[in-house]
PDB file of N, CA and C in Angstrom:
ATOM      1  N   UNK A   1      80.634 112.321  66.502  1.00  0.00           N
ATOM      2  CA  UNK A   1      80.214 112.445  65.122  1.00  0.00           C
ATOM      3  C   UNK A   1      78.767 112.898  65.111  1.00  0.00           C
ATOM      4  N   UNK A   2      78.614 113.491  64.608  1.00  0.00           N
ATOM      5  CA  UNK A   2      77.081 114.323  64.055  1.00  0.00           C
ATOM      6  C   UNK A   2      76.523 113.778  63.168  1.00  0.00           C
ATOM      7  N   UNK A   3      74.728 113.778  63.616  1.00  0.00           N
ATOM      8  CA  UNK A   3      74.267 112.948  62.546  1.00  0.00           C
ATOM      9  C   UNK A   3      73.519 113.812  62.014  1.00  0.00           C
ATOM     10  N   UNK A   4      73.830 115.425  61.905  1.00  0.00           N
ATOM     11  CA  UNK A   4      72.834 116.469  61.262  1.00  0.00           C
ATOM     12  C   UNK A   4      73.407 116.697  59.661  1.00  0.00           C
ATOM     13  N   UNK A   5      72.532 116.925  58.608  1.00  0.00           N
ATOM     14  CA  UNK A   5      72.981 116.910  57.694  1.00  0.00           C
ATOM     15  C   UNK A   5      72.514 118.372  57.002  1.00  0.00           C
ATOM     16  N   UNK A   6      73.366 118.939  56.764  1.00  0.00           N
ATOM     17  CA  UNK A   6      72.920 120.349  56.010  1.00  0.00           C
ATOM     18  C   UNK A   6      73.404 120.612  54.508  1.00  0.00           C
ATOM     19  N   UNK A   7      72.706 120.919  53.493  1.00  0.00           N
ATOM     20  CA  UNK A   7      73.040 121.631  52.185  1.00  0.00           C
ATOM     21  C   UNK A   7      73.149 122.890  52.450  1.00  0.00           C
ATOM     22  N   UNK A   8      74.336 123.535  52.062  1.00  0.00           N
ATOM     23  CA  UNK A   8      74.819 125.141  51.458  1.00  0.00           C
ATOM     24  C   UNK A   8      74.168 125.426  50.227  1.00  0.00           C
ATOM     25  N   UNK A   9      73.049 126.230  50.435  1.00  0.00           N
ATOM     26  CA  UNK A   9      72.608 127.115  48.882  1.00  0.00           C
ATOM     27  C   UNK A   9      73.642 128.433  48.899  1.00  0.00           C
ATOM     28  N   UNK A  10      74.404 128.729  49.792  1.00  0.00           N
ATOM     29  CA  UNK A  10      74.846 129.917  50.103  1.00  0.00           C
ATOM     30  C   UNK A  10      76.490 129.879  49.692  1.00  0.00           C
ATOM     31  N   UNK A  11      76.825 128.696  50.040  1.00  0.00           N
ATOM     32  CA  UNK A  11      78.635 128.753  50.090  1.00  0.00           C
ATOM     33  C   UNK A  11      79.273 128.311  48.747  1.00  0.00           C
ATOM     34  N   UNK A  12      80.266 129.120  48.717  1.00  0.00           N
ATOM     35  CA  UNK A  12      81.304 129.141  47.908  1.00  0.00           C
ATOM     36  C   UNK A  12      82.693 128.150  48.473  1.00  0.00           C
ATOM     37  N   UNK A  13      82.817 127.670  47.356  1.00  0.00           N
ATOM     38  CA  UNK A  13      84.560 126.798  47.258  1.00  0.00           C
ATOM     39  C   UNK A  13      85.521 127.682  46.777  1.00  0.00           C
ATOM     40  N   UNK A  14      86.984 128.274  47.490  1.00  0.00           N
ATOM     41  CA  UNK A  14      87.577 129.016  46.893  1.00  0.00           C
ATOM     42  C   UNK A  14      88.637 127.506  47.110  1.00  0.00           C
ATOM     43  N   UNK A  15      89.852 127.508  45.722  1.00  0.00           N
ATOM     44  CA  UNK A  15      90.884 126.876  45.860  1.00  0.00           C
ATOM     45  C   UNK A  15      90.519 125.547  45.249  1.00  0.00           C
ATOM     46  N   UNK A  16      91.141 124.572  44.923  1.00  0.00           N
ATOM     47  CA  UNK A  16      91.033 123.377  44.119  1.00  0.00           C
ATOM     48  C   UNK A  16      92.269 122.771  43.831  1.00  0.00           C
ATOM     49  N   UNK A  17      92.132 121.264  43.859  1.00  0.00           N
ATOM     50  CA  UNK A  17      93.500 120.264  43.579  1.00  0.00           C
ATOM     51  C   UNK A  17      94.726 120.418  44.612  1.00  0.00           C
ATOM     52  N   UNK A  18      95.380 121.345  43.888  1.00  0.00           N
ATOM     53  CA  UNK A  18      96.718 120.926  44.331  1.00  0.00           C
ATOM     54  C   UNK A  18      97.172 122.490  45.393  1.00  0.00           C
ATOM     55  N   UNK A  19      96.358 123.340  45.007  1.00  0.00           N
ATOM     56  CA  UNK A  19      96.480 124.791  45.461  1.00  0.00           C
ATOM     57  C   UNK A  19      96.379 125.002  47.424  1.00  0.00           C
ATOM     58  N   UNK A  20      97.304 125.581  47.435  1.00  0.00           N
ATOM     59  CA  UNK A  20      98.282 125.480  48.420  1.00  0.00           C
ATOM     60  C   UNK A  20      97.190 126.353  49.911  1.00  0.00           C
ATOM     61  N   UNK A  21      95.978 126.675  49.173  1.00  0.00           N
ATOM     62  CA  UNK A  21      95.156 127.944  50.243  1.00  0.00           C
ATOM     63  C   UNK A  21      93.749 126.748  49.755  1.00  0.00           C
ATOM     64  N   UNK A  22      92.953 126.472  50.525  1.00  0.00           N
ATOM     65  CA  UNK A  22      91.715 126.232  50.375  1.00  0.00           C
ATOM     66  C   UNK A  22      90.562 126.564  51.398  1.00  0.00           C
ATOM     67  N   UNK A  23      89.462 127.521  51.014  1.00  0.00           N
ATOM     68  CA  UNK A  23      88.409 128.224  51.642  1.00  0.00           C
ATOM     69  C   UNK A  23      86.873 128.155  51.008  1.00  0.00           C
ATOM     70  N   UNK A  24      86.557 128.274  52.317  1.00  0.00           N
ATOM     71  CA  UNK A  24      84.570 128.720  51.962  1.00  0.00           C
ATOM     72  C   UNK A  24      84.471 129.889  52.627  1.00  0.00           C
ATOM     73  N   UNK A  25      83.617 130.774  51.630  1.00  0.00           N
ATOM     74  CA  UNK A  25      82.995 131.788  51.719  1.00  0.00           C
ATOM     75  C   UNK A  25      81.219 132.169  51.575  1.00  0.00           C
ATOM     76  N   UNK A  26      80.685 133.015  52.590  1.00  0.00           N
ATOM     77  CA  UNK A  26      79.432 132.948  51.888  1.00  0.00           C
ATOM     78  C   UNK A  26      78.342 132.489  52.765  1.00  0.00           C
ATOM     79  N   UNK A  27      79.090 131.164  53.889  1.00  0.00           N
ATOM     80  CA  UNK A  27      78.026 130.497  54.695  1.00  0.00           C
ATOM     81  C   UNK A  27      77.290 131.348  55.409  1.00  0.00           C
ATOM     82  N   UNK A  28      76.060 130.915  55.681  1.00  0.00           N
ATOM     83  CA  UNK A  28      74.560 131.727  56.106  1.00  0.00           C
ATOM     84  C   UNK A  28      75.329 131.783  58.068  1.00  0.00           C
ATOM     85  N   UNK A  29      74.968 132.146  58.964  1.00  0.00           N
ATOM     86  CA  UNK A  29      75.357 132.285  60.279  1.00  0.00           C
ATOM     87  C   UNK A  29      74.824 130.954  60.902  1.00  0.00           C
ATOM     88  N   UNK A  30      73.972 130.412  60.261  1.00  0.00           N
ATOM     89  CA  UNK A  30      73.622 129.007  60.774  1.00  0.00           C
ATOM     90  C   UNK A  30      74.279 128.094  60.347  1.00  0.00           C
ATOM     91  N   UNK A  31      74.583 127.922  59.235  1.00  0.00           N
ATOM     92  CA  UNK A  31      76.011 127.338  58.465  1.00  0.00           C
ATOM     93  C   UNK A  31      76.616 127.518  59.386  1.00  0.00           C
ATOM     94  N   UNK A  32      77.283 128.367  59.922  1.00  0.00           N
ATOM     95  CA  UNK A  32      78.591 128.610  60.194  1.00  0.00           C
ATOM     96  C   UNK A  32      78.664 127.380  61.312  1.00  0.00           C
ATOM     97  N   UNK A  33      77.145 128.004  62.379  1.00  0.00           N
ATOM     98  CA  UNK A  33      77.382 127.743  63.907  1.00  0.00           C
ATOM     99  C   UNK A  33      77.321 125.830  63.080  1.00  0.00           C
ATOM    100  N   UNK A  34      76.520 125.441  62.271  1.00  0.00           N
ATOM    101  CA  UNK A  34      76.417 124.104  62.642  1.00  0.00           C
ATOM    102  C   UNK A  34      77.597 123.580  62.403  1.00  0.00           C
ATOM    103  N   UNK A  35      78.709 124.241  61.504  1.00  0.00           N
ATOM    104  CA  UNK A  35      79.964 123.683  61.448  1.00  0.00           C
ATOM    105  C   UNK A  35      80.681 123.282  62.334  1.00  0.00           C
ATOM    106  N   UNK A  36      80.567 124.483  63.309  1.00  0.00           N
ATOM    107  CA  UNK A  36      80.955 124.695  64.514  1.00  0.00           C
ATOM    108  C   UNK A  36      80.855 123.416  65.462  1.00  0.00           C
ATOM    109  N   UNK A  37      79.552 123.245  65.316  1.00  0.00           N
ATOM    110  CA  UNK A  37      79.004 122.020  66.166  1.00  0.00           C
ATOM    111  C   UNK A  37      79.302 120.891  66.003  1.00  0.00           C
ATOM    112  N   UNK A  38      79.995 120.753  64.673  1.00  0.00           N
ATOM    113  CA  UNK A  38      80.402 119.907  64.495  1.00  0.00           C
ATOM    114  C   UNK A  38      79.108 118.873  63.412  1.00  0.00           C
ATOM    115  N   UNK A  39      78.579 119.472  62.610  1.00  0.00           N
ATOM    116  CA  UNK A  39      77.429 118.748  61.790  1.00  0.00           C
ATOM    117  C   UNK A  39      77.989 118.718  60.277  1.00  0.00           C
ATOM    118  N   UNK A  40      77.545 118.385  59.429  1.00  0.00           N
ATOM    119  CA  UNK A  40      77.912 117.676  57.844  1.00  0.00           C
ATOM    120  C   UNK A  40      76.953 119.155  57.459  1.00  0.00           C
ATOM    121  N   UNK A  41      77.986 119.787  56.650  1.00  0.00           N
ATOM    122  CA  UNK A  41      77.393 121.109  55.718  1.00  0.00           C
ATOM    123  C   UNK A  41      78.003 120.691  54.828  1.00  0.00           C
ATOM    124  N   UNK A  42      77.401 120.089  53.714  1.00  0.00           N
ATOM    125  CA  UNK A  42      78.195 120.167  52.182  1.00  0.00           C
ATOM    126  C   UNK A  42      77.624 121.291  51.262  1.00  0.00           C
ATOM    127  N   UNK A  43      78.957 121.317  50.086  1.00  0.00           N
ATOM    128  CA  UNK A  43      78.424 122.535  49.552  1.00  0.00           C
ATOM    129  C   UNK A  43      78.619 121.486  47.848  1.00  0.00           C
ATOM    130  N   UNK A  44      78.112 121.961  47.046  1.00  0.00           N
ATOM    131  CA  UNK A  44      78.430 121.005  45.175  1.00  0.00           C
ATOM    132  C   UNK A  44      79.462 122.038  45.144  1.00  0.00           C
ATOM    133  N   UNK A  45      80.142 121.122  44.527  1.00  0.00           N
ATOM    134  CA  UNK A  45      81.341 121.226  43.572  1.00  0.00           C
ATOM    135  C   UNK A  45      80.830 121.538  42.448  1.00  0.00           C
ATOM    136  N   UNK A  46      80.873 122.279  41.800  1.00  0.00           N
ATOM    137  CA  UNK A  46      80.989 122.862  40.148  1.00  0.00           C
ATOM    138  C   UNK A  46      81.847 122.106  39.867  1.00  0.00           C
ATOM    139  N   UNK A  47      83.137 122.028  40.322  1.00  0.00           N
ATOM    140  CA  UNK A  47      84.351 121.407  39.383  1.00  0.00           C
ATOM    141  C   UNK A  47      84.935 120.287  39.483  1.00  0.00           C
ATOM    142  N   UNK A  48      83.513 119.537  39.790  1.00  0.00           N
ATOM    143  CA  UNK A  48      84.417 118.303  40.372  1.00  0.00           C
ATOM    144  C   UNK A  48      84.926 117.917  38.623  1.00  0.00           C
ATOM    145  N   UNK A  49      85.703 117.508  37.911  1.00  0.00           N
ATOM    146  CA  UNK A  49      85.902 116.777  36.952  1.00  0.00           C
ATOM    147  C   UNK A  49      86.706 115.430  36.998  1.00  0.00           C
ATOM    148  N   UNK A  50      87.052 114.758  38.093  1.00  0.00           N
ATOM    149  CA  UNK A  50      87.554 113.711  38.209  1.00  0.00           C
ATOM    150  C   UNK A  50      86.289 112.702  38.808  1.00  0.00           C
ATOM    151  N   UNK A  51      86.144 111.173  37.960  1.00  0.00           N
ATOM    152  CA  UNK A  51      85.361 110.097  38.094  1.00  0.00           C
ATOM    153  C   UNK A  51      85.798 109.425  39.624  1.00  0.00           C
ATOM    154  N   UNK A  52      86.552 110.330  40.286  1.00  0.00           N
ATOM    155  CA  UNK A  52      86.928 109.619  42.099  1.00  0.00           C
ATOM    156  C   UNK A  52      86.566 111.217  42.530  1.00  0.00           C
ATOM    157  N   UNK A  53      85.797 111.812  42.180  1.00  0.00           N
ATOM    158  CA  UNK A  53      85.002 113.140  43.076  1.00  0.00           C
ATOM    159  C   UNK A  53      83.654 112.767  43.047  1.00  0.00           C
ATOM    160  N   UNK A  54      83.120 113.468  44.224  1.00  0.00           N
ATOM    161  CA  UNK A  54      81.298 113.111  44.518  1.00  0.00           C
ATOM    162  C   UNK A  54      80.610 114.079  44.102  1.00  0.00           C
ATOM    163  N   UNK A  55      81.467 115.361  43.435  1.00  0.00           N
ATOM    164  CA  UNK A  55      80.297 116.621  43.101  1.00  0.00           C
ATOM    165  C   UNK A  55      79.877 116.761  44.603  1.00  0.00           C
ATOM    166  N   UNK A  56      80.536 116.806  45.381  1.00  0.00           N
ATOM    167  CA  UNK A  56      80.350 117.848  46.631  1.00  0.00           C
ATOM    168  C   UNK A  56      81.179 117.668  47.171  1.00  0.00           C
ATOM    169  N   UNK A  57      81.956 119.095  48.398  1.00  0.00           N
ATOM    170  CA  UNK A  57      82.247 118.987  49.305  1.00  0.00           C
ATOM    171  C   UNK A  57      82.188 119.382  50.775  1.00  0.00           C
ATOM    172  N   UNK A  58      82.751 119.140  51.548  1.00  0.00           N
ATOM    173  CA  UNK A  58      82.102 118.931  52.898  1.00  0.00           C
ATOM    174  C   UNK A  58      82.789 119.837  53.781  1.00  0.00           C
ATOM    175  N   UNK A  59      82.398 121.005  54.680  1.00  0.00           N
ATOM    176  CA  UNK A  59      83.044 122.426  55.432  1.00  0.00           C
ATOM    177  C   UNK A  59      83.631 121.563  56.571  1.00  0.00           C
ATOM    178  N   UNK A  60      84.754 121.835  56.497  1.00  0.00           N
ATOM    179  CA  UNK A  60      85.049 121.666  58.239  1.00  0.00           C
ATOM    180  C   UNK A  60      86.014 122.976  58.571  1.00  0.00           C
ATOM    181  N   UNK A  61      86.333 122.859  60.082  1.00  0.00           N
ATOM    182  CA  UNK A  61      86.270 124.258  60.781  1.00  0.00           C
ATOM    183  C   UNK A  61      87.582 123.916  61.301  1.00  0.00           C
ATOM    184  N   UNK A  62      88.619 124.904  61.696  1.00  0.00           N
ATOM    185  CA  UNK A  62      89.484 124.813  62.420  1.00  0.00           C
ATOM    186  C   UNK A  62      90.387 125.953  62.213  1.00  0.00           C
ATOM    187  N   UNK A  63      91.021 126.613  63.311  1.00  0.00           N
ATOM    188  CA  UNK A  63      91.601 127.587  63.919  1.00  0.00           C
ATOM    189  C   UNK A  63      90.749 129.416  63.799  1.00  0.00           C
ATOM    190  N   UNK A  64      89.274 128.689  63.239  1.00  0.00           N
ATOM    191  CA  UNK A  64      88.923 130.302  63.420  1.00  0.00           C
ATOM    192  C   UNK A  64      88.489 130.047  61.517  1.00  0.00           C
ATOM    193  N   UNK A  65      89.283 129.280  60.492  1.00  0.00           N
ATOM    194  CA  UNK A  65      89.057 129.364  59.571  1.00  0.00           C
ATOM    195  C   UNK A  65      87.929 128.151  58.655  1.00  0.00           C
ATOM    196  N   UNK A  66      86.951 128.658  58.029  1.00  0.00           N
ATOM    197  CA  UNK A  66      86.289 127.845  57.138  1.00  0.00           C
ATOM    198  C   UNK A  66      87.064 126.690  56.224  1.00  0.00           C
ATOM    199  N   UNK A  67      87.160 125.504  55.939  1.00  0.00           N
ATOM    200  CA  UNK A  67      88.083 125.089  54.281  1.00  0.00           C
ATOM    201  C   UNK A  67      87.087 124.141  54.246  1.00  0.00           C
ATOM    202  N   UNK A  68      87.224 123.117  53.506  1.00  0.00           N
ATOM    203  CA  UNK A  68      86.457 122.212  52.563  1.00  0.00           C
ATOM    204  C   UNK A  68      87.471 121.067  51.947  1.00  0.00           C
ATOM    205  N   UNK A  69      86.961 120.012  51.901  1.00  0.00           N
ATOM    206  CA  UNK A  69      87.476 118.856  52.260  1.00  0.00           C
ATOM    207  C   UNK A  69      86.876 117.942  51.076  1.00  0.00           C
ATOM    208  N   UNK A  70      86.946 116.972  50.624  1.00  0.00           N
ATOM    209  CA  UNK A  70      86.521 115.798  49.586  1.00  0.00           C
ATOM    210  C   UNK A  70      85.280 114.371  50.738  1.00  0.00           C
ATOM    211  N   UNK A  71      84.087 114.402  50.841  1.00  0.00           N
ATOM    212  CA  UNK A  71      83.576 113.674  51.569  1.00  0.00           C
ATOM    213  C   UNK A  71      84.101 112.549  52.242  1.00  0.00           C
ATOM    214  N   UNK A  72      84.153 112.264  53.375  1.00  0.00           N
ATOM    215  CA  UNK A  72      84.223 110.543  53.553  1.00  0.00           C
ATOM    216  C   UNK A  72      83.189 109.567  53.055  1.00  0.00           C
ATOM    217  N   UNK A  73      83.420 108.611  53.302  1.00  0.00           N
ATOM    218  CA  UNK A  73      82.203 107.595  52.495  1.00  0.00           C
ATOM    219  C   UNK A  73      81.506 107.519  54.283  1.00  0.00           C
ATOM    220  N   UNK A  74      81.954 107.327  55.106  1.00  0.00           N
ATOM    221  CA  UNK A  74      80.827 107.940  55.901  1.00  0.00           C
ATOM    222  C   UNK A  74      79.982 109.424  55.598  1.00  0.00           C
ATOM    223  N   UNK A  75      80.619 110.265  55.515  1.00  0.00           N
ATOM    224  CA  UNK A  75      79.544 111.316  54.929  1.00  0.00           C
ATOM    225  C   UNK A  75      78.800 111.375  53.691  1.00  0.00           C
ATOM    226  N   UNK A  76      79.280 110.572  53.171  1.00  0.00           N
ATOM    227  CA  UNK A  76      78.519 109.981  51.728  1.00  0.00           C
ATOM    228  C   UNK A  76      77.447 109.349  52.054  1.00  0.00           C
ATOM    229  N   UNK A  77      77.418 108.379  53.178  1.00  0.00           N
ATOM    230  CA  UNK A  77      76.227 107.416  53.340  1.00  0.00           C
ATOM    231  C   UNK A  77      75.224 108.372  54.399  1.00  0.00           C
ATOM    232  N   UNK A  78      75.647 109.268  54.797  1.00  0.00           N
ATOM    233  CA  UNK A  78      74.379 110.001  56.009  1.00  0.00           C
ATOM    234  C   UNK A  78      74.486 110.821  55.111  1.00  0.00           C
ATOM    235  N   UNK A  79      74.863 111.570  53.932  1.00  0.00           N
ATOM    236  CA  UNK A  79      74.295 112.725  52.823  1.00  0.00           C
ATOM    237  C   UNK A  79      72.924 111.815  51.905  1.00  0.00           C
ATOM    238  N   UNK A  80      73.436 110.525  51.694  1.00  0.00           N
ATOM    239  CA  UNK A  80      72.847 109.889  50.836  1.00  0.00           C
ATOM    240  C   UNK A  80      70.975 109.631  51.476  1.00  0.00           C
ATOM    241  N   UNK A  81      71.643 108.998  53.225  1.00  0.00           N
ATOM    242  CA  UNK A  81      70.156 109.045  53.957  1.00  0.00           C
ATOM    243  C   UNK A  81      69.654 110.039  54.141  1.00  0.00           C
ATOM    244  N   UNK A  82      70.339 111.655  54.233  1.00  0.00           N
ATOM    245  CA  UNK A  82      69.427 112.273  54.600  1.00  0.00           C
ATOM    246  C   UNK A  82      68.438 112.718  53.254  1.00  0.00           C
ATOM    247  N   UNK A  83      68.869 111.955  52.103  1.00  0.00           N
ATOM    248  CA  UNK A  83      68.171 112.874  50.879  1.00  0.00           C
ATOM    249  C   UNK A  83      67.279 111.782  50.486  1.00  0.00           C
ATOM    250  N   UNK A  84      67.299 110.292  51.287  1.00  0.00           N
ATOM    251  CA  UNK A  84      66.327 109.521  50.824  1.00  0.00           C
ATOM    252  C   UNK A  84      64.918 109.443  51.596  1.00  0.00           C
ATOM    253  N   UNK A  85      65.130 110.451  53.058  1.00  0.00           N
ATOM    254  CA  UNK A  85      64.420 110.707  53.753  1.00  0.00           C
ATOM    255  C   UNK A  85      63.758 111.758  53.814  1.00  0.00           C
ATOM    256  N   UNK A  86      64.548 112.917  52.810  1.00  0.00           N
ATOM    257  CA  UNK A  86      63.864 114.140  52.589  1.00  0.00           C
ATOM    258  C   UNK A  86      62.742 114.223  52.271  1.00  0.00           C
ATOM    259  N   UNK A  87      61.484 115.335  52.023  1.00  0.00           N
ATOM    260  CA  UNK A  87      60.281 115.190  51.559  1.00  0.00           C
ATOM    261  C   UNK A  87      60.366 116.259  50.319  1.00  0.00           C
ATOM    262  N   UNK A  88      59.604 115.596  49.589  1.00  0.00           N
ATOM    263  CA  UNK A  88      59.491 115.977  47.976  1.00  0.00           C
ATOM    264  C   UNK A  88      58.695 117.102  47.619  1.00  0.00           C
TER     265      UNK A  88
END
């Protein structure tokens, strides 16, 4: 598990709910690789509209393809530290 935490100013959420294809588009080449590596890249949700969504979600990688996922509450709590540690 990775304890690097990255924000996407760059990526896009394609797909939502129930829809059968879900993708990110857009990530910067450092994005990509840290996905790769296995590190926490979240991107905001525009759409979250359900009161059990966090307004973000989180890239993970597999077979070659980008998708995006709903946080764990572990990635909730190292998104949460890395933004209480951030500098202002």
């Amino acid at each position: 598990m990775s304890r690097f935490v990255i924000v996407s100013d760059t990526g896009v959420i394609h797909g939502v709910g129930t829809a059968p294809f879900k993708w990110v588009s857009g990530l910067s080449d450092s994005e990509r690789e840290a996905v790769q590596r296995g590190d926490r890249v979240f991107i905001r949700n525009p759409q979250a509209s359900h009161w059990t969504q966090s307004g973000w979600k989180i890239v993970k990688y597999r077979s070659g393809k980008y998708f995006h996922r709903e946080p764990s509450p572990a990635d909730v709590v190292a998104f949460n530290h890395h933004y209480n540690r951030r500098e202002v």
